[in-house]
C-alpha atoms as a PDB file:
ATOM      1  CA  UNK A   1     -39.459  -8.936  12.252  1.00  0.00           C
ATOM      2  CA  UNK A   2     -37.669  -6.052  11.147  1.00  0.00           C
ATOM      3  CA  UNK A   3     -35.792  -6.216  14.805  1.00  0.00           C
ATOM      4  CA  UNK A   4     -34.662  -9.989  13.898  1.00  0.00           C
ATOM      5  CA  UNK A   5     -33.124  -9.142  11.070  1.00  0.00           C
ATOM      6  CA  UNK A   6     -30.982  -6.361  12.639  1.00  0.00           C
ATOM      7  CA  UNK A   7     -30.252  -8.561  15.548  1.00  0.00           C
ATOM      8  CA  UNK A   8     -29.835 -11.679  12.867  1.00  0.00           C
ATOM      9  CA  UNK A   9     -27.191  -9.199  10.873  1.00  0.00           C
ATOM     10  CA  UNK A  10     -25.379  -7.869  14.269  1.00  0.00           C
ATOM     11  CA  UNK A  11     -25.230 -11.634  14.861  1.00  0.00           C
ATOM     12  CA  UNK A  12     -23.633 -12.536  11.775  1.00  0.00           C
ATOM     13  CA  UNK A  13     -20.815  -9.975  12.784  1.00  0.00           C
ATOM     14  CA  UNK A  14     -20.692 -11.147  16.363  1.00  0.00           C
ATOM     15  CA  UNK A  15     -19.942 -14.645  14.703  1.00  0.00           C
ATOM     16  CA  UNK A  16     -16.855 -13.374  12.553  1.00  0.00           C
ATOM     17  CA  UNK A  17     -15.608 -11.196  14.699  1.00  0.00           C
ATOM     18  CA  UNK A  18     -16.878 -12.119  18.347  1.00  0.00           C
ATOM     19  CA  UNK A  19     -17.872  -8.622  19.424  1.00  0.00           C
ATOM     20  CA  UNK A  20     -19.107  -8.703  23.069  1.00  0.00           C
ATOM     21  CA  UNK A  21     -20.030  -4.822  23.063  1.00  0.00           C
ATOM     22  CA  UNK A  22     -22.186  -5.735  19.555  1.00  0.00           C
ATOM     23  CA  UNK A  23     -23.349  -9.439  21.321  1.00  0.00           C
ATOM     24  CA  UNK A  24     -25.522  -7.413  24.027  1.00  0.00           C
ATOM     25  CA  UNK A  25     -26.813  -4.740  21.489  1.00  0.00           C
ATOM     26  CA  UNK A  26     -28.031  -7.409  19.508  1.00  0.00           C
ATOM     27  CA  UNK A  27     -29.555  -9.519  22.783  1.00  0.00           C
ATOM     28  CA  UNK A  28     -31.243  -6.590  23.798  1.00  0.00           C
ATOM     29  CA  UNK A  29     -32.592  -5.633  20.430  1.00  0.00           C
ATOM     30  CA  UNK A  30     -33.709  -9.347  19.521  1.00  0.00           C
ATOM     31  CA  UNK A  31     -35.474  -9.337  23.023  1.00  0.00           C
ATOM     32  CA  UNK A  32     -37.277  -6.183  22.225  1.00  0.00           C
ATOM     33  CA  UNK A  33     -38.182  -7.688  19.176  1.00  0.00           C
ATOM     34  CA  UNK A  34     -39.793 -10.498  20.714  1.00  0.00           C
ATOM     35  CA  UNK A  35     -41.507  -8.654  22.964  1.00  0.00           C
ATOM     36  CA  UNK A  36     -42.809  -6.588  19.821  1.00  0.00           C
ATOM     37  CA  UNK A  37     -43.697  -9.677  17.613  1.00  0.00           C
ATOM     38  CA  UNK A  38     -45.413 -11.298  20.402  1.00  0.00           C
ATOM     39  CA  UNK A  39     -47.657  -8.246  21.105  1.00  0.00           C
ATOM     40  CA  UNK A  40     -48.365  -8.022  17.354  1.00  0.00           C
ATOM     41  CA  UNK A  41     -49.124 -11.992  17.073  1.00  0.00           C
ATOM     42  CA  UNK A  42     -51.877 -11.650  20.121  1.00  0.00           C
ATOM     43  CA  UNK A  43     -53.248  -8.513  18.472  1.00  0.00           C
ATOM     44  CA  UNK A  44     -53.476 -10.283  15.018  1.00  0.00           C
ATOM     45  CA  UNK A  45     -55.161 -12.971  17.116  1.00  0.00           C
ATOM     46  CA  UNK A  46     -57.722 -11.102  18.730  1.00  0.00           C
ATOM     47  CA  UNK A  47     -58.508  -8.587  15.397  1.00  0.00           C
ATOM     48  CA  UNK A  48     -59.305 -12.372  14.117  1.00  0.00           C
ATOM     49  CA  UNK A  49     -61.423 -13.844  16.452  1.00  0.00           C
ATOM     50  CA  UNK A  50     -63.590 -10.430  15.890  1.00  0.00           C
ATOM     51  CA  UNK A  51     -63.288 -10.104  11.879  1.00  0.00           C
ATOM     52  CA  UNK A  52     -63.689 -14.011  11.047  1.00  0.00           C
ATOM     53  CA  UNK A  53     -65.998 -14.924  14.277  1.00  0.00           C
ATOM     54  CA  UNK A  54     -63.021 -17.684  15.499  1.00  0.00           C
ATOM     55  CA  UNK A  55     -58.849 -18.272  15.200  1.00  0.00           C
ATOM     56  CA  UNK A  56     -58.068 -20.225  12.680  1.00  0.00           C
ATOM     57  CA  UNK A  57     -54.782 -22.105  14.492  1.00  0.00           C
ATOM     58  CA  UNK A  58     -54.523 -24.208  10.910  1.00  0.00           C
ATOM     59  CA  UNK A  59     -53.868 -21.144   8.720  1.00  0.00           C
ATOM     60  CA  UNK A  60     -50.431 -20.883   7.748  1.00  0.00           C
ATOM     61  CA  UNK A  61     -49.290 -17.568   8.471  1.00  0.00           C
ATOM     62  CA  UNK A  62     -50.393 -18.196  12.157  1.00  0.00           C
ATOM     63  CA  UNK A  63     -48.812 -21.370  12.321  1.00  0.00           C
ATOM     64  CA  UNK A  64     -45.564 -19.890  10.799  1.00  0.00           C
ATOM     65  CA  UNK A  65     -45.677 -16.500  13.484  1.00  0.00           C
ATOM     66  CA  UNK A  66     -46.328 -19.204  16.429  1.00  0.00           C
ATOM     67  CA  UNK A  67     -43.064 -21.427  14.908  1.00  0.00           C
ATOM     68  CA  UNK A  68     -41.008 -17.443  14.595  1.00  0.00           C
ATOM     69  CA  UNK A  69     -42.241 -16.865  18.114  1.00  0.00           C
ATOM     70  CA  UNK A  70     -40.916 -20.520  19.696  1.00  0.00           C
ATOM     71  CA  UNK A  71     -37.551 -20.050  17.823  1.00  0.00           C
ATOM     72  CA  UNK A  72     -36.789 -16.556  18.776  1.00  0.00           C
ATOM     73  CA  UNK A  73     -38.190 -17.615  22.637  1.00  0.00           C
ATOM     74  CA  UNK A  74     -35.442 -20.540  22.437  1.00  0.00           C
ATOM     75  CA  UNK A  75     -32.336 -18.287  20.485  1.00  0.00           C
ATOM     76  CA  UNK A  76     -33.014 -15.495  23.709  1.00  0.00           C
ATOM     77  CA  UNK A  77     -33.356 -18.205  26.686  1.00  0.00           C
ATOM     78  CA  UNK A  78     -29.666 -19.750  24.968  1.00  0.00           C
ATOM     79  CA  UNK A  79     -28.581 -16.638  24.313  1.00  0.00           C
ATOM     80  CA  UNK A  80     -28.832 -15.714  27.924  1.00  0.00           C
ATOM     81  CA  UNK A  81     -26.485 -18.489  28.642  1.00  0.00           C
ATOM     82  CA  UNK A  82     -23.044 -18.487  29.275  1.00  0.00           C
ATOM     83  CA  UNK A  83     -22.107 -19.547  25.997  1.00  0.00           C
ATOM     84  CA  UNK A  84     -19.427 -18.134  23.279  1.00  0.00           C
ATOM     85  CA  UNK A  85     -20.073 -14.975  21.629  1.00  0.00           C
ATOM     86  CA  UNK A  86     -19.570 -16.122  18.307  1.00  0.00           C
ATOM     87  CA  UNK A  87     -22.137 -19.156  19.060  1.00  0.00           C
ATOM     88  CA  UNK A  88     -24.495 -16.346  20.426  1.00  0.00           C
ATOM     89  CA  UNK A  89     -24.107 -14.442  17.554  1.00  0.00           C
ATOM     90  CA  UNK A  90     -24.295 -17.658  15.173  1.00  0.00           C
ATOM     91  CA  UNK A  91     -27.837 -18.204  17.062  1.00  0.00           C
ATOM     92  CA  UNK A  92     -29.056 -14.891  16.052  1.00  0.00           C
ATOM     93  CA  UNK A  93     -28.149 -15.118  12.998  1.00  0.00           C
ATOM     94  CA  UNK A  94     -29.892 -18.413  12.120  1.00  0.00           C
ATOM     95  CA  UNK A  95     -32.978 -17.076  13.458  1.00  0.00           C
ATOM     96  CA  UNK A  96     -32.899 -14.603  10.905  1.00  0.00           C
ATOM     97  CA  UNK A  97     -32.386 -16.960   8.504  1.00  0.00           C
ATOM     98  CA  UNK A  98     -35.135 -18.916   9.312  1.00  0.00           C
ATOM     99  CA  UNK A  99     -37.723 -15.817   9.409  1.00  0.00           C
ATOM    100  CA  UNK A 100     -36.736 -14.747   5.669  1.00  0.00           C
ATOM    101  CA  UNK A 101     -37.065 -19.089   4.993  1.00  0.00           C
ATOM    102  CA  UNK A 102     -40.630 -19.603   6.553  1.00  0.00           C
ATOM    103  CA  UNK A 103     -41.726 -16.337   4.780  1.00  0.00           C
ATOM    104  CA  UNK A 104     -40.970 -17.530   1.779  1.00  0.00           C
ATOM    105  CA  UNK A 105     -42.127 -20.799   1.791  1.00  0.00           C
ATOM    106  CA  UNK A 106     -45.369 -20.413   3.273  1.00  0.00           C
ATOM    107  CA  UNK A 107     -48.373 -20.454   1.231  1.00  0.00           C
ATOM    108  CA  UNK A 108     -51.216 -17.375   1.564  1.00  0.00           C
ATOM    109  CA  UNK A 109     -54.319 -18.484   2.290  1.00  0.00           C
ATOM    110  CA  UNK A 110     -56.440 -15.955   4.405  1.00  0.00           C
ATOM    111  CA  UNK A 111     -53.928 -13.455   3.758  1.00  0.00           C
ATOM    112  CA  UNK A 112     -53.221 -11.442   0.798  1.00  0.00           C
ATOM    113  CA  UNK A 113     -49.562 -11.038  -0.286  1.00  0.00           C
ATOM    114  CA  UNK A 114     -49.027  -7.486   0.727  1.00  0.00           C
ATOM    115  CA  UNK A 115     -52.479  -5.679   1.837  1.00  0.00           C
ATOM    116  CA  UNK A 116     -50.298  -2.271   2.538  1.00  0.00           C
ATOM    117  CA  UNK A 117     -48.748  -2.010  -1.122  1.00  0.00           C
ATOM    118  CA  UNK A 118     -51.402  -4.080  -2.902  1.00  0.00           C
ATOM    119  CA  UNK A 119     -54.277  -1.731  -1.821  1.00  0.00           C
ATOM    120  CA  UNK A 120     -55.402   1.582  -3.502  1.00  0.00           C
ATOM    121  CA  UNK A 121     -56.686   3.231   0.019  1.00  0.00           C
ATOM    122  CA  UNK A 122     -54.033   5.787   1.059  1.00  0.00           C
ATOM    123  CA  UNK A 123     -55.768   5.613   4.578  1.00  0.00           C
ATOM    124  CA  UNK A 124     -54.568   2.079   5.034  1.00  0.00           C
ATOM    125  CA  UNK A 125     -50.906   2.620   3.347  1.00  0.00           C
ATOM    126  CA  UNK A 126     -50.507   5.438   5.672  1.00  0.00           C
ATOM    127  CA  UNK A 127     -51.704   3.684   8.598  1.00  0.00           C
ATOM    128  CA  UNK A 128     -49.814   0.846   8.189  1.00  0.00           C
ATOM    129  CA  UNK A 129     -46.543   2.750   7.041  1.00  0.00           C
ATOM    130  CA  UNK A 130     -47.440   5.224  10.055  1.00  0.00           C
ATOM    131  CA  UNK A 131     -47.892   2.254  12.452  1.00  0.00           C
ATOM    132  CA  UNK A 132     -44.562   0.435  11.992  1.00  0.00           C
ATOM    133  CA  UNK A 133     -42.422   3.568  11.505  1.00  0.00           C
ATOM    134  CA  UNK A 134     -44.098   4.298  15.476  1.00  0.00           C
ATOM    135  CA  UNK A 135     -43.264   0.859  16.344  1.00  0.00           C
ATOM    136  CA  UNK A 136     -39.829   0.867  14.958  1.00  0.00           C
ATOM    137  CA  UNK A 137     -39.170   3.910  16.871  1.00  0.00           C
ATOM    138  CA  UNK A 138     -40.515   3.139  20.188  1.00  0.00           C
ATOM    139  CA  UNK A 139     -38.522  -0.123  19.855  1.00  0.00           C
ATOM    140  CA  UNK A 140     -35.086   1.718  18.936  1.00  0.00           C
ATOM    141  CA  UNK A 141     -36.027   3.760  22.120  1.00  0.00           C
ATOM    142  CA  UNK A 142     -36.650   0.647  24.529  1.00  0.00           C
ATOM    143  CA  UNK A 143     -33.214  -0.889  22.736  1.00  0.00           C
ATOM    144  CA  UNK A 144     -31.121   2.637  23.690  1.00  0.00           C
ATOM    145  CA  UNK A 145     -32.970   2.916  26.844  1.00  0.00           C
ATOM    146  CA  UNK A 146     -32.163  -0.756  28.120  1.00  0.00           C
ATOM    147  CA  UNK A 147     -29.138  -0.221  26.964  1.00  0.00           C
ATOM    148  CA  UNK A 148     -27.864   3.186  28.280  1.00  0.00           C
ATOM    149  CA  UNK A 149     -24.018   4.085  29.195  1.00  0.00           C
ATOM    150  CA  UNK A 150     -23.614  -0.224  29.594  1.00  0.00           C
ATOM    151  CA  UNK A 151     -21.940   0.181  26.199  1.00  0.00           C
ATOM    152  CA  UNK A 152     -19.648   2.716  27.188  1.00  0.00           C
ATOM    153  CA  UNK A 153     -17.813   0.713  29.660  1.00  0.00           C
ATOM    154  CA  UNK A 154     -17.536  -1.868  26.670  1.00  0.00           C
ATOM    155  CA  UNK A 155     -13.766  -1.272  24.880  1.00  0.00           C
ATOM    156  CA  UNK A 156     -15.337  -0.944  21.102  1.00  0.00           C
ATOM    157  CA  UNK A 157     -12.582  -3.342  19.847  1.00  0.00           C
ATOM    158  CA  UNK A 158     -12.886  -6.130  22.754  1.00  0.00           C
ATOM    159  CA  UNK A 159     -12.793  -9.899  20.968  1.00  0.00           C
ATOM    160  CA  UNK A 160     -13.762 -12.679  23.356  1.00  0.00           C
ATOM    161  CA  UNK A 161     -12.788 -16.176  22.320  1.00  0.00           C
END
């Protein structure tokens, strides 16, 4: 999610100032960040089937991750398109805005606010801290990866209508 919101805040500045050289940074980190989310949604999926004996598809965290991973599957397949950069941007930028909306508004049921912060095992905090500060990394090294020298050839101050 945290890859979203980077791509969702590149996007906002793709919109203004229609950045092509930020446009594919922020494709290719909001692809890596679906990739990421969807991995993490199957393995939240599977830890449930073996910690509550079934899925519960009605719960509405799981319902909200499976409506986060359908919108950022749609925002990549039009951003992939040969479409304006500020629309592109626009796109990610809206999805974004939509994650930090569904959060909000939907209700816990099976799972507690914050688990990490709320619990007074430093085992856990450190695994989960430990966990997404690996994930975050190895995502920022797919993104640089993917993206090698292709930005170099970019002219840092090219606008596209």
């Amino acid at each position: 999610m945290s890859g979203f919101l980077i791509a969702g805040f590149a996007g906002l500045a793709v919109a203004i100032f229609s950045l092509s050289w930020l446009q594919d940074w922020a494709h290719k980190i909001a692809w890596v960040s679906l990739a990421f989310f969807t991995a993490g949604l199957a393995m939240s999926i599977i830890a449930a089937g073996i910690n509550w004996g079934a899925v519960f598809w009605q719960e509405p965290r799981t319902n909200s991750a499976l409506q986060i991973l359908a919108a950022g599957l749609m925002v990549q397949v039009a951003n992939s398109w040969a479409i304006p950069y500020r629309l592109k941007g626009t796109l990610n930028f809206f999805l974004a805005v939509f994650l930090i909306w569904l959060i909000q508004i939907t209700p816990l049921v099976l799972h507690p606010g914050n688990a990490a912060r709320s619990t007074t095992s430093m085992a856990i905090r450190f695994t989960f801290f430990a966990l997404y500060a690996l994930c975050t990394l190895a995502a920022a090294w797919i993104v640089i990866t993917w993206q090698g020298n292709h930005h170099i050839s970019r002219i840092p101050g090219e606008v596209q209508s």
